[in-house]
N, C-alpha and C. Protein backbone atom coordinates (compact mmCIF):
# COMPACT_ATOMS: atom_id res chain seq x y z
N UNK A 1 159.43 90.87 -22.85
CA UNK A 1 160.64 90.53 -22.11
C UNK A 1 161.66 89.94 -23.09
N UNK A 2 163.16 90.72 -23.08
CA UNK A 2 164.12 89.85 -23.78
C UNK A 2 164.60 88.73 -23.34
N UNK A 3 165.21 87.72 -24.35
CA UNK A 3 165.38 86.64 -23.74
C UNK A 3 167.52 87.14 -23.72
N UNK A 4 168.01 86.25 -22.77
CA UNK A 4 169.61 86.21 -23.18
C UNK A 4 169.87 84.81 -23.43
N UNK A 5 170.57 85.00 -24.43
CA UNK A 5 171.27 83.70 -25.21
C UNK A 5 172.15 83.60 -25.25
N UNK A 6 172.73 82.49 -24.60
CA UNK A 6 175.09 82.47 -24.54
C UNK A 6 175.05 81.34 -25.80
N UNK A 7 175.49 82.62 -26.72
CA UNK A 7 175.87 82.10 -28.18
C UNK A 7 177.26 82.03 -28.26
N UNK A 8 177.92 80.61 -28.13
CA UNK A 8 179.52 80.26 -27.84
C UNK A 8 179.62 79.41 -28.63
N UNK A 9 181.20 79.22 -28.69
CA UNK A 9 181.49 78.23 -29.39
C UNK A 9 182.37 77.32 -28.25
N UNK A 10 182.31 76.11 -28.69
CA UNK A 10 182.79 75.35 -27.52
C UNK A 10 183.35 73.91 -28.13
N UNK A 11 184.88 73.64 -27.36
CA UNK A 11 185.29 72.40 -27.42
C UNK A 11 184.12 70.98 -27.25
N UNK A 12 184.64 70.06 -27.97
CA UNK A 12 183.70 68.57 -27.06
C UNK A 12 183.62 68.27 -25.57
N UNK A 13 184.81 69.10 -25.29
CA UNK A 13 184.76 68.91 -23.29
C UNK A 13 184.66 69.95 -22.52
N UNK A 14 183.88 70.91 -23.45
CA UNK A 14 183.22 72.01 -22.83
C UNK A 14 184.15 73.23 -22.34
N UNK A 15 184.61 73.27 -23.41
CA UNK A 15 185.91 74.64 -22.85
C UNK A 15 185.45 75.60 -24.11
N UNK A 16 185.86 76.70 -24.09
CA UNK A 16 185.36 78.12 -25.03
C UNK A 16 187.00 79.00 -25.74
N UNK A 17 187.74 78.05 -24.58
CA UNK A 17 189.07 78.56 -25.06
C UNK A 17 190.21 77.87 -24.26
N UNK A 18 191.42 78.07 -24.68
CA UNK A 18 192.62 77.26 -24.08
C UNK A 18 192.91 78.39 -22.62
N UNK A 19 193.50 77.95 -21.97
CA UNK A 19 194.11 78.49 -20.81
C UNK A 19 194.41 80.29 -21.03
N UNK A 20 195.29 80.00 -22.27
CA UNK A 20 195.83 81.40 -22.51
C UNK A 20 194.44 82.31 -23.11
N UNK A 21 193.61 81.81 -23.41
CA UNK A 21 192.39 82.32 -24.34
C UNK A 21 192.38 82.58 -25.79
N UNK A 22 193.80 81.41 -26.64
CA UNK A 22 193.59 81.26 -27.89
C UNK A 22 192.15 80.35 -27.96
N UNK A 23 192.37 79.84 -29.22
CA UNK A 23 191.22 78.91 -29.89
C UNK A 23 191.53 78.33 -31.07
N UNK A 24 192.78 77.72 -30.86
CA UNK A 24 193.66 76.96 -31.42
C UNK A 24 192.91 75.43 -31.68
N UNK A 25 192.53 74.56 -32.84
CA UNK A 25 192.01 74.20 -32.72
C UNK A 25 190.73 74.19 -32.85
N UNK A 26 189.62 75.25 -32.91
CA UNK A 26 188.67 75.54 -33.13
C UNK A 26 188.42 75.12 -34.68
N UNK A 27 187.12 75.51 -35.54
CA UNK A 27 186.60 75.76 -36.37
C UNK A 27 186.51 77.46 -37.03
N UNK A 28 186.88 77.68 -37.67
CA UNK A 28 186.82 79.20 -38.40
C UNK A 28 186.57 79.66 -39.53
N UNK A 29 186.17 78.56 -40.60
CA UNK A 29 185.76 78.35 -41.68
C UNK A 29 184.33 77.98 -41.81
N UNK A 30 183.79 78.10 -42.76
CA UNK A 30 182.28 76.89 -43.14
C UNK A 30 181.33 77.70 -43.28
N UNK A 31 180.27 76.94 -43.72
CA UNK A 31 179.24 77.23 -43.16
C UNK A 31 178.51 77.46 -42.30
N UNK A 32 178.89 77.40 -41.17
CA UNK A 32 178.66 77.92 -39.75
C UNK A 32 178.76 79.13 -39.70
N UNK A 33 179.78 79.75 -40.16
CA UNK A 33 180.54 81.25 -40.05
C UNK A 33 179.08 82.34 -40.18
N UNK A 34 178.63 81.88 -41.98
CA UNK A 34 177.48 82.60 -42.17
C UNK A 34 176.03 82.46 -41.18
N UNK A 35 175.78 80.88 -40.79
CA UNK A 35 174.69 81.34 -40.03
C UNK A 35 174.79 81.84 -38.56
N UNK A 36 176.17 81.95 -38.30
CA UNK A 36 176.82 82.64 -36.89
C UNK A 36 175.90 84.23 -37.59
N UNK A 37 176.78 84.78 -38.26
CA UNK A 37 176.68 86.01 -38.78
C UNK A 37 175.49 86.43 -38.75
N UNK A 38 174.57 85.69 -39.42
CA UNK A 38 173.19 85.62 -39.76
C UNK A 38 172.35 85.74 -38.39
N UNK A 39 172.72 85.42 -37.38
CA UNK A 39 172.35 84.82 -35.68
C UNK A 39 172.81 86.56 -34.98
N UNK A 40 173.91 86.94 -35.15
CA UNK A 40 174.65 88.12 -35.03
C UNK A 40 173.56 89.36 -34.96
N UNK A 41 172.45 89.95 -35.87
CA UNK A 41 172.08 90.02 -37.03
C UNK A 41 170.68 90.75 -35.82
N UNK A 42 170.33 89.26 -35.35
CA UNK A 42 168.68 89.11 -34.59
C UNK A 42 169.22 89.42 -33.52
N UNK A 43 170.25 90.03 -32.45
CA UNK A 43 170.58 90.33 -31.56
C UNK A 43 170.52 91.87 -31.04
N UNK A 44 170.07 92.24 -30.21
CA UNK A 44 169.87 93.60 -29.90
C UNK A 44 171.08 94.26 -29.37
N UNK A 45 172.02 93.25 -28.11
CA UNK A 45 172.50 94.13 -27.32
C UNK A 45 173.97 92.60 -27.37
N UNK A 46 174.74 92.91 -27.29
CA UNK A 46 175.84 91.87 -26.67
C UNK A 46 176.63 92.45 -25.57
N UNK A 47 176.60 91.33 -24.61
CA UNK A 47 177.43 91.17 -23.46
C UNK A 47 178.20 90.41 -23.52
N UNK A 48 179.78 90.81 -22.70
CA UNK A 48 180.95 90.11 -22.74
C UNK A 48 181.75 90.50 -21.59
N UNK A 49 182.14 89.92 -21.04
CA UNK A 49 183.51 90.19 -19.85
C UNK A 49 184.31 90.68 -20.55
N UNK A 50 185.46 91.56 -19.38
CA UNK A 50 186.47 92.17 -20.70
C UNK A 50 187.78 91.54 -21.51
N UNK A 51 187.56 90.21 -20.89
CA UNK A 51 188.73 89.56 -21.58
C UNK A 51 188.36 89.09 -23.20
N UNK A 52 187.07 88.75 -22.69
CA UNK A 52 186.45 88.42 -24.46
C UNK A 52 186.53 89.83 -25.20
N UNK A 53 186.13 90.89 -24.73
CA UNK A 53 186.47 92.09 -25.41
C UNK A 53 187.74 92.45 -25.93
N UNK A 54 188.43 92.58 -25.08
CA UNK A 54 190.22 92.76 -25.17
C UNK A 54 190.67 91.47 -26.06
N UNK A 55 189.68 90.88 -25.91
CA UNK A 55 190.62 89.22 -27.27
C UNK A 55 190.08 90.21 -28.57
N UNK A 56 189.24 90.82 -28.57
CA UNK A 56 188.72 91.62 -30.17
C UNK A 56 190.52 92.32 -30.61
N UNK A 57 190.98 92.87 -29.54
CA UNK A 57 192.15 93.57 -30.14
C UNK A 57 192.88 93.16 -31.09
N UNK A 58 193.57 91.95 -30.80
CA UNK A 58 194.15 91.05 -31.65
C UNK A 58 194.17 91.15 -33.26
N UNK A 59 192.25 91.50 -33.26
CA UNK A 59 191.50 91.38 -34.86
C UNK A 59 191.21 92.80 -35.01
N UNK A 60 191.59 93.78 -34.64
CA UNK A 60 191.94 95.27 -34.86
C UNK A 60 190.81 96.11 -34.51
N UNK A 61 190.07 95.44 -32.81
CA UNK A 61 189.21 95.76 -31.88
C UNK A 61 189.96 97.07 -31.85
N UNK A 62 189.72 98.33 -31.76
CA UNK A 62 190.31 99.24 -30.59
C UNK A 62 189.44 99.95 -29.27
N UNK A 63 189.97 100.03 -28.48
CA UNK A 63 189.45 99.99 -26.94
C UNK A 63 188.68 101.22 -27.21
N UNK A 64 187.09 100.95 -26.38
CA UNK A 64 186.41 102.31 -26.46
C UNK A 64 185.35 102.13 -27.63
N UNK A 65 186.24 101.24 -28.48
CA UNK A 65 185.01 100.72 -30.26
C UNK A 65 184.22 99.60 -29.86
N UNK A 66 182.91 99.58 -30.27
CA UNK A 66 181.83 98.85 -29.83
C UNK A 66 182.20 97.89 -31.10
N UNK A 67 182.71 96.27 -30.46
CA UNK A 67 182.55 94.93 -31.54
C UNK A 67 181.44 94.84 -32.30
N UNK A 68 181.56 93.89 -33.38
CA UNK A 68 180.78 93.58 -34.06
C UNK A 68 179.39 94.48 -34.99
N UNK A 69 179.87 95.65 -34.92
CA UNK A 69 178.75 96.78 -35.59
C UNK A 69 179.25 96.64 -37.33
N UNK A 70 180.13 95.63 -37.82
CA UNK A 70 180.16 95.82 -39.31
C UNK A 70 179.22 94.33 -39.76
N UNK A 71 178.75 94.18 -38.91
CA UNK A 71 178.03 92.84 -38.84
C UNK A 71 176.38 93.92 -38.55
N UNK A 72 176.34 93.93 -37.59
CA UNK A 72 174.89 94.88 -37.06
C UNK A 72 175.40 95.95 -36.22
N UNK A 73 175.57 97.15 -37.19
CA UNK A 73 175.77 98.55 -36.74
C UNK A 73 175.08 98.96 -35.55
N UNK A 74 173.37 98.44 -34.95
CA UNK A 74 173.13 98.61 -34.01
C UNK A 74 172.79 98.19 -32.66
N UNK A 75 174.25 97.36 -32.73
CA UNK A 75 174.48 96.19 -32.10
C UNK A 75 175.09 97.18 -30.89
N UNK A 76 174.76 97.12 -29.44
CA UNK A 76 174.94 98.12 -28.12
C UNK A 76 175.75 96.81 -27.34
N UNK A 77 176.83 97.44 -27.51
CA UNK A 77 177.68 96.24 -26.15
C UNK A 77 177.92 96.98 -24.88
N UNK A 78 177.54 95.70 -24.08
CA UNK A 78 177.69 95.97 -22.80
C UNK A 78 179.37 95.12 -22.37
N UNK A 79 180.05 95.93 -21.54
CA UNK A 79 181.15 95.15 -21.44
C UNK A 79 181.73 94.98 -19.35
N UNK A 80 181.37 93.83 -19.22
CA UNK A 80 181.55 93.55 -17.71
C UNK A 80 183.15 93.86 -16.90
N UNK A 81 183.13 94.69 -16.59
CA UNK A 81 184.84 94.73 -16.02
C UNK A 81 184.41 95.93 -14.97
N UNK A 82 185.32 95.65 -13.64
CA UNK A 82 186.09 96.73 -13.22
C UNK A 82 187.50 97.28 -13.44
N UNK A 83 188.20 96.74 -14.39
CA UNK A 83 189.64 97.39 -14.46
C UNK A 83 189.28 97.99 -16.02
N UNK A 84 188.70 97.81 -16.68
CA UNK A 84 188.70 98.51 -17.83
C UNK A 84 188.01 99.72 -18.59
N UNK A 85 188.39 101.00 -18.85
CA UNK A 85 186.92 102.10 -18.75
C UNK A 85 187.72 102.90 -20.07
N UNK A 86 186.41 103.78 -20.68
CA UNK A 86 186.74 104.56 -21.74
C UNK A 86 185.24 105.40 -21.55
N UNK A 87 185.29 106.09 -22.76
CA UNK A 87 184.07 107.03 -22.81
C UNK A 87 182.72 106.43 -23.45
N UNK A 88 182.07 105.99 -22.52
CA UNK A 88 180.61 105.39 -22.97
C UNK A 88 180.06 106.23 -24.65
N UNK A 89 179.29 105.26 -25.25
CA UNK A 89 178.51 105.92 -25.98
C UNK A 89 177.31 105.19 -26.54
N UNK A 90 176.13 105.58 -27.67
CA UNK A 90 175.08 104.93 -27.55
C UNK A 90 175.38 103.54 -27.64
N UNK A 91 176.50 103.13 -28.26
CA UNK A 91 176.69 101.92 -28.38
C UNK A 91 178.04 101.00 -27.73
N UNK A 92 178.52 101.38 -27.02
CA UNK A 92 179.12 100.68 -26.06
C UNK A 92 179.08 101.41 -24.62
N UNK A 93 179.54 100.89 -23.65
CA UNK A 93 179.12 100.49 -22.42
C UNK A 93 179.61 99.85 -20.89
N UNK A 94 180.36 100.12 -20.18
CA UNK A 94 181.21 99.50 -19.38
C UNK A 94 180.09 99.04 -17.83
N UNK A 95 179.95 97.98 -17.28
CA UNK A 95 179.36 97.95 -16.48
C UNK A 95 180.27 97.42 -15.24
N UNK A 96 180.39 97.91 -14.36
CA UNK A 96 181.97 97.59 -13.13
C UNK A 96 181.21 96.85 -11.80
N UNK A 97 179.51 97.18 -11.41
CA UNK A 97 178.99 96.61 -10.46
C UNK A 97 177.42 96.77 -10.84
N UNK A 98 177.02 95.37 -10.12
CA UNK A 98 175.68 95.36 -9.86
C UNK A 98 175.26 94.70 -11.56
N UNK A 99 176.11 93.31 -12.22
CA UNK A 99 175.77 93.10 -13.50
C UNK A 99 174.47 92.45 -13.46
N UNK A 100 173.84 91.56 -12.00
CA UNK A 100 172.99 90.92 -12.49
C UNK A 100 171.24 91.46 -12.11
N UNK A 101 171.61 92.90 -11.52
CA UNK A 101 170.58 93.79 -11.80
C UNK A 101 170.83 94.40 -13.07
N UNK A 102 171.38 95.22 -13.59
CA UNK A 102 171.90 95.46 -14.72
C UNK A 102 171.22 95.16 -15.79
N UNK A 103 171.19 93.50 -16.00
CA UNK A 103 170.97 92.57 -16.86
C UNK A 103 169.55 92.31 -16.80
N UNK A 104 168.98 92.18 -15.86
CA UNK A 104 167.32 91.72 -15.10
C UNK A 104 166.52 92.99 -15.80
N UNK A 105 167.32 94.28 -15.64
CA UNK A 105 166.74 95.54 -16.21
C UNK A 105 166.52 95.48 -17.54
N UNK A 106 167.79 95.25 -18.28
CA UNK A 106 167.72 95.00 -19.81
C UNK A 106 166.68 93.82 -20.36
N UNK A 107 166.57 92.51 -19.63
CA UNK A 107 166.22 91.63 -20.39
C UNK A 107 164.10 92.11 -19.46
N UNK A 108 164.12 93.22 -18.93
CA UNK A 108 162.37 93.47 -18.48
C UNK A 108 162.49 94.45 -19.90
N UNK A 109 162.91 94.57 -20.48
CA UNK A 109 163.07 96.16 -21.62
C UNK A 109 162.75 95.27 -22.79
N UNK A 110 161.63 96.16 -23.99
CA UNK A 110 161.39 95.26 -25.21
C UNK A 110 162.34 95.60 -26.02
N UNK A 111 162.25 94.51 -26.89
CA UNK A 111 162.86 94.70 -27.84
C UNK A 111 164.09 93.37 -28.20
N UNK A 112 165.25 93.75 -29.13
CA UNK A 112 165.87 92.41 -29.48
C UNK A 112 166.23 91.04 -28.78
N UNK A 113 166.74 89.93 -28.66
CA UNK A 113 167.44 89.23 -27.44
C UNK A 113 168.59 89.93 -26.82
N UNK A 114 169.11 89.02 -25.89
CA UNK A 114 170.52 89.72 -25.63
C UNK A 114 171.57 88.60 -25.61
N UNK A 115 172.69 89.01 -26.45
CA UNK A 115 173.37 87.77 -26.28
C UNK A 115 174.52 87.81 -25.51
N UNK A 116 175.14 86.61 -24.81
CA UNK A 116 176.20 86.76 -24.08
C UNK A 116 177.32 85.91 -24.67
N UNK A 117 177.80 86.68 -25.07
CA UNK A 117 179.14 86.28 -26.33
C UNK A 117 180.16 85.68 -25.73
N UNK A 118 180.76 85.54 -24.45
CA UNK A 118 181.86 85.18 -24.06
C UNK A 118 182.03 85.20 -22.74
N UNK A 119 183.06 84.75 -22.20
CA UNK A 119 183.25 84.98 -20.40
C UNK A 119 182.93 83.71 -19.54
N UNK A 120 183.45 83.09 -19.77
CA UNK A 120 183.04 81.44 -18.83
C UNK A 120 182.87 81.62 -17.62
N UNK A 121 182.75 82.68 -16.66
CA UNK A 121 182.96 83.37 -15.46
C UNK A 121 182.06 84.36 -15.51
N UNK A 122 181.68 84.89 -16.36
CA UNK A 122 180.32 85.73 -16.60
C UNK A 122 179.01 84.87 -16.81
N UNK A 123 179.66 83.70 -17.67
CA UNK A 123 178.50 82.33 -18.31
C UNK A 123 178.04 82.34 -16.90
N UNK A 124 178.68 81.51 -15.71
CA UNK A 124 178.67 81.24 -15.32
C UNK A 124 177.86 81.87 -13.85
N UNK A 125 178.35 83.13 -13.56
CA UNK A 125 177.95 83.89 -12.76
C UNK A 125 176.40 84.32 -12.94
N UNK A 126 175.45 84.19 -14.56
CA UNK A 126 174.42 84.78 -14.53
C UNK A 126 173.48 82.93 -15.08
N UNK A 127 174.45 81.95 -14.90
CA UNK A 127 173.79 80.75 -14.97
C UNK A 127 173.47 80.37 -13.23
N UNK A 128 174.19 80.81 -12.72
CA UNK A 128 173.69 80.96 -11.12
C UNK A 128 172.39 81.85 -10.15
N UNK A 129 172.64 82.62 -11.30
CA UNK A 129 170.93 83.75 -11.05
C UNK A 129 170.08 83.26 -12.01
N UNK A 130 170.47 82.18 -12.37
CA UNK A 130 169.48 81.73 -13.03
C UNK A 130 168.69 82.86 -14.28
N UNK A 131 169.47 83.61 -15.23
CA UNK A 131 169.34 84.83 -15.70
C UNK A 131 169.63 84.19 -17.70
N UNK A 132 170.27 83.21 -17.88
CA UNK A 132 170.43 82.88 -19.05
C UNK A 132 168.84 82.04 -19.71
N UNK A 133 168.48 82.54 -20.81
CA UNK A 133 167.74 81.38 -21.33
C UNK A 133 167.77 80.60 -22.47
N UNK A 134 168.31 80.60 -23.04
CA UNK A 134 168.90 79.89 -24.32
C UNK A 134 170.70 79.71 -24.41
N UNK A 135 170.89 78.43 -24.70
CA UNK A 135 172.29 78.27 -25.27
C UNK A 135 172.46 77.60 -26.29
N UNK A 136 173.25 78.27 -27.35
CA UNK A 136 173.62 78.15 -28.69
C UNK A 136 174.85 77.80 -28.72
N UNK A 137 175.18 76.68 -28.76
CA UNK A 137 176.65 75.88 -28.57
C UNK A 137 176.90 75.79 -30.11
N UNK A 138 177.97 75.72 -30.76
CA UNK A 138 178.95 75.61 -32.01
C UNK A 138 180.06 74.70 -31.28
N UNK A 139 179.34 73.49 -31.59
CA UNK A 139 180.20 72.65 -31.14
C UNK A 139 181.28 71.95 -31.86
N UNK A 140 182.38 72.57 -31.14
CA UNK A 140 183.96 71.99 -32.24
C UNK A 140 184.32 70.46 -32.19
N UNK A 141 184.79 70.00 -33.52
CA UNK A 141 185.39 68.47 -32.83
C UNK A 141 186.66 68.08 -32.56
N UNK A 142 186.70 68.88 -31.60
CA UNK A 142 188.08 68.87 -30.95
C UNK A 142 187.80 68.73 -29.10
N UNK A 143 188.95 68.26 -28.68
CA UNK A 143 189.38 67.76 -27.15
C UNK A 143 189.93 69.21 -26.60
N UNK A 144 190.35 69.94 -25.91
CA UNK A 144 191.12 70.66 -25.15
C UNK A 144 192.21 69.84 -23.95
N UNK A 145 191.40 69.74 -23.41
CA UNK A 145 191.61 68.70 -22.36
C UNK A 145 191.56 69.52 -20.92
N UNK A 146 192.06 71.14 -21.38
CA UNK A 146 191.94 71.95 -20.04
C UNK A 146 191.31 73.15 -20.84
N UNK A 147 191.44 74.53 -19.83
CA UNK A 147 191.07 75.90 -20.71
C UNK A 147 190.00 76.40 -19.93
N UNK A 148 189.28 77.41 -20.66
CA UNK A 148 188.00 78.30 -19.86
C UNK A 148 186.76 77.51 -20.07
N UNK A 149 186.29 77.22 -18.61
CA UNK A 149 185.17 76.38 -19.03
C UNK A 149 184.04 77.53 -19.22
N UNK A 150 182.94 76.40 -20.15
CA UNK A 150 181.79 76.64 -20.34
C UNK A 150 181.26 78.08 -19.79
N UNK A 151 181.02 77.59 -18.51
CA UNK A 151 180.09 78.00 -17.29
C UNK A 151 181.41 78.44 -16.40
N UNK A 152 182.54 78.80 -16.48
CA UNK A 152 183.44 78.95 -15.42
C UNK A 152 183.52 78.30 -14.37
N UNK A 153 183.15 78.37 -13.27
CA UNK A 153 183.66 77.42 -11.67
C UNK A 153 181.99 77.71 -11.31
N UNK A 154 181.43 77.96 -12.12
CA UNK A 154 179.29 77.57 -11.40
C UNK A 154 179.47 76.17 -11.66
N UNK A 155 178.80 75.85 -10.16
CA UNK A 155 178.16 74.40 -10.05
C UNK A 155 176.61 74.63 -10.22
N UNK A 156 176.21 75.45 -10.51
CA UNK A 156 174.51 74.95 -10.61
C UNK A 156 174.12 73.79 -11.83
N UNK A 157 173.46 73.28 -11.18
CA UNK A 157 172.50 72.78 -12.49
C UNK A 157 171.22 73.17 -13.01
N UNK A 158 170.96 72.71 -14.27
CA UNK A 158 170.26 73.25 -14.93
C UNK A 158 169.76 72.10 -15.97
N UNK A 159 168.53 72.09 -16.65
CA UNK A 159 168.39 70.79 -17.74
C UNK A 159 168.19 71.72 -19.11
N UNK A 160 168.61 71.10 -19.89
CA UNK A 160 168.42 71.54 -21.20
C UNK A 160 167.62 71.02 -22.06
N UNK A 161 166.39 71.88 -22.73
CA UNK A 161 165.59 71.16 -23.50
C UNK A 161 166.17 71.25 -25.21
N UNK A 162 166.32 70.55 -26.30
CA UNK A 162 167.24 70.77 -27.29
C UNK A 162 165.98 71.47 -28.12
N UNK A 163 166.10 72.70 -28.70
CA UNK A 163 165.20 73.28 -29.76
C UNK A 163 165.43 72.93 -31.13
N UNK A 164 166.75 72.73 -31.52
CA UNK A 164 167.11 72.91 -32.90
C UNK A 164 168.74 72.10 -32.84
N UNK A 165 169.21 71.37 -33.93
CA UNK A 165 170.30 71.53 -33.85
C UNK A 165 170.97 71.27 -35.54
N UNK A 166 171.72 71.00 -35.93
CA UNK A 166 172.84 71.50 -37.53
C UNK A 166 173.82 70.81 -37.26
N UNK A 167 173.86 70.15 -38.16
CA UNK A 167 175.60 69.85 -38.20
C UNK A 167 176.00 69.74 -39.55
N UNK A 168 177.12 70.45 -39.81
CA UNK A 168 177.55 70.94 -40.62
C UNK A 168 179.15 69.74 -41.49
N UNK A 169 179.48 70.10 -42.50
CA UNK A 169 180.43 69.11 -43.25
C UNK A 169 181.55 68.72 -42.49
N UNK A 170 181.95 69.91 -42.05
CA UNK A 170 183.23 70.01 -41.20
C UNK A 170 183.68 69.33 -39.46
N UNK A 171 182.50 69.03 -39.34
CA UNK A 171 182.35 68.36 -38.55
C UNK A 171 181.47 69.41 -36.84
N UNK A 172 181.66 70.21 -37.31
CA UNK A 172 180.90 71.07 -36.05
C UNK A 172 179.31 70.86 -36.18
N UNK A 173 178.95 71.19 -34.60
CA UNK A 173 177.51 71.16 -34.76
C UNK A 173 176.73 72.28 -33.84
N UNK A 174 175.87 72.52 -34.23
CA UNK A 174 175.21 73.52 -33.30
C UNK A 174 174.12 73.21 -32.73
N UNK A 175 174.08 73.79 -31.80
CA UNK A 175 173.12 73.17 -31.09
C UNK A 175 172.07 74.26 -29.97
N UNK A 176 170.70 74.27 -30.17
CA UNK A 176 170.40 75.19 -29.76
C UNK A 176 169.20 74.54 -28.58
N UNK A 177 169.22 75.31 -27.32
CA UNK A 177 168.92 74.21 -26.41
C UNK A 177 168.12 75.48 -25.01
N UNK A 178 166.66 75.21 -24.76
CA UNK A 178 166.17 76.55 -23.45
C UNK A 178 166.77 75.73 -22.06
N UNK A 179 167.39 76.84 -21.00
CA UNK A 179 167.38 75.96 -19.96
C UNK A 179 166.32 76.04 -19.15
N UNK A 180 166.51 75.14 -18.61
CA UNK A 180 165.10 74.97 -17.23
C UNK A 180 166.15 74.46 -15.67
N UNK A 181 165.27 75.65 -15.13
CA UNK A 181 166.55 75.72 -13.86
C UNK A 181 165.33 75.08 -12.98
């Protein structure tokens, strides 16, 4: 059984991005970068809502191109939207309904983890099915004060046991943590 891991990066008050979905403020340098990369790497499949996808554009994403394959070429994204579609292929993927069967399917299937890269509203939606099992926070030292939370508008709770954590020169830390629902 795969496990899914929401490998994010996140403000001190638990936001993933500002309102608009910059990340102004963030960390983008360091040593972090590489063991992000390195983390990238051990991942089988990434999932993302399509706004985290469509933020790839910016960095010369084009629609229809599966992220992150110059990192791990056989890296298969799955991408959560109903308004957004192109021509599937082995390695990307549009899913419009039914994500948290979808997901239940993938993570009964062997083979790599699966990570969930982005979507505070996706976080959130499969932290309610109780469907996430690891979170890998890159924690910035910075405030937001507002922006995309964490977990989006889920109230569940959940406890976190801490596995591992890093902190790095710059002041970020990571933190790697199983939940127990």
């Amino acid at each position: 059984m795969r496990k899914l891991i929401y490998d994010v990066a996140a403000s001190f008050d638990g936001y993933i991005a500002h309102s608009d979905g910059s990340i102004d403020g963030f960390q983008t340098e360091g040593e972090f970068v590489t063991d992000f990369l390195g983390r990238i790497q051990t991942y089988g499949a990434v999932l993302m809502g399509r706004k985290t996808y469509e933020w790839g554009y910016a960095f010369g994403l084009q629609k229809g191109q599966p992220a992150y394959t110059q990192v791990n070429p056989e890296l298969v994204n799955y991408i959560f939207s109903t308004s957004i579609s192109f021509e599937p292929n082995d390695l990307i993927q549009v899913v419009s309904e039914g994500e948290e069967a979808f997901i239940r399917q993938r993570k009964a299937e062997d083979g790599k983890p699966l990570w969930l890269c982005g979507g505070g509203e996706l976080a959130g939606k499969l932290l309610d099915a109780h469907l996430i099992d690891e979170l890998v926070v890159k924690l910035n030292p910075v405030v937001l004060g507002e922006g995309v939370r964490l977990f989006g508008s889920s109230q569940t709770k959940a406890a976190l046991e801490l596995i591992d954590s890093k902190t790095y020169d710059n002041g970020l830390m990571l933190m790697r943590y199983q939940i127990r629902y």
